[in-house]
Protein backbone atom coordinates (compact mmCIF):
# COMPACT_ATOMS: atom_id res chain seq x y z
CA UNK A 1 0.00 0.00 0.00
CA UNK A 2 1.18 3.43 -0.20
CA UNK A 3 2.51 5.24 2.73
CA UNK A 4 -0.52 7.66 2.35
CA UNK A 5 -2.59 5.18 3.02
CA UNK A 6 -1.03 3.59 5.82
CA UNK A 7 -2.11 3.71 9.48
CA UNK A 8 -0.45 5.67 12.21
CA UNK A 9 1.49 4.61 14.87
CA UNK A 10 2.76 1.70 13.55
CA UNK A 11 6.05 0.21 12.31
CA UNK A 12 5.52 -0.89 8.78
CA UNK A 13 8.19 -2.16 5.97
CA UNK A 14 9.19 -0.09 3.03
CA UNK A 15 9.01 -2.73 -0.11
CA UNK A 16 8.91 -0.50 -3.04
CA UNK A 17 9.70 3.30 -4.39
CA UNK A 18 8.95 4.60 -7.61
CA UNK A 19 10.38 7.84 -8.32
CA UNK A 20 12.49 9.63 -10.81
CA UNK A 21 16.52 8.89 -10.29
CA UNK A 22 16.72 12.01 -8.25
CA UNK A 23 14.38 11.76 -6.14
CA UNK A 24 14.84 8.21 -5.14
CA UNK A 25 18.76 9.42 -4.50
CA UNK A 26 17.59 11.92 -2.12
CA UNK A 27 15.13 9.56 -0.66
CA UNK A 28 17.91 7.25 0.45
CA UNK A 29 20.50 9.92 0.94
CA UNK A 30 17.92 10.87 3.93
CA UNK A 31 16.95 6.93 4.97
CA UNK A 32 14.56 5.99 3.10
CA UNK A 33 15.27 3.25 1.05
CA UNK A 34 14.04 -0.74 0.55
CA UNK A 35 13.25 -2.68 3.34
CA UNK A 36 13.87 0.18 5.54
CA UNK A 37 11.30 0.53 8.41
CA UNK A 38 9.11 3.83 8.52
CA UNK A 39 6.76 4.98 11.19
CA UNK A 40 3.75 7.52 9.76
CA UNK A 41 3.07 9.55 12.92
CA UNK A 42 0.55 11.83 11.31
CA UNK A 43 -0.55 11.92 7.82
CA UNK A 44 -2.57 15.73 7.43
CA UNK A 45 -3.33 18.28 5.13
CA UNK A 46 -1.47 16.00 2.18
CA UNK A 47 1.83 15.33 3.73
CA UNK A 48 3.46 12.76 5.78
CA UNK A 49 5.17 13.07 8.95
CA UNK A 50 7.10 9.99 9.20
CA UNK A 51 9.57 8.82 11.85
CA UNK A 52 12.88 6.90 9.81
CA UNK A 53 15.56 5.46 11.98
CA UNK A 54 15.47 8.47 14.74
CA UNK A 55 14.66 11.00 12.67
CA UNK A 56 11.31 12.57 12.04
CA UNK A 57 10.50 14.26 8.48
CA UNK A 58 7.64 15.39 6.90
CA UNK A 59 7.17 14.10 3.06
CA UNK A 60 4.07 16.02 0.55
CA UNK A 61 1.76 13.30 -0.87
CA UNK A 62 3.06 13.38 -4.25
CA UNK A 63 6.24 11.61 -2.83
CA UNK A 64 4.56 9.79 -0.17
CA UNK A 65 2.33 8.30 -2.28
CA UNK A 66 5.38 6.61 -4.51
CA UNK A 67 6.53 4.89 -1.38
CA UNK A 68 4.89 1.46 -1.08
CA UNK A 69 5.16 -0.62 2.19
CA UNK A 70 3.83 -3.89 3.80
């Protein structure tokens, strides 16, 4: 499912990004790459605030919603 859609609060399992070259670089230059875990702690007015390793960062739905996880 797409992080967008996923629920709060819980631990889930990135399995797939799709993403222009560029964007997927700076998605793992900041932790966020395959079978990485991400946390969405709160997912309103279209973007994503998502906790990665011990970082928080907020991500706008366009590039959320590339980010699939299980």
């Amino acid at each position: 499912m797409p992080l967008v859609f996923a629920p709060t609060g819980r631990e889930m399992k990135i399995v797939k990004i799709v993403a222009d070259e560029k964007t997927k670089k700076h998605l793992a230059d900041i932790g966020i790459i395959a079978q990485a875990k991400i946390t969405v702690l709160s997912s309103a007015g279209g973007s994503a605030v998502c906790m990665v390793k011990d970082g928080r960062l907020a991500l706008d739905r366009t590039v959320a919603a590339g980010i699939f996880v299980a």
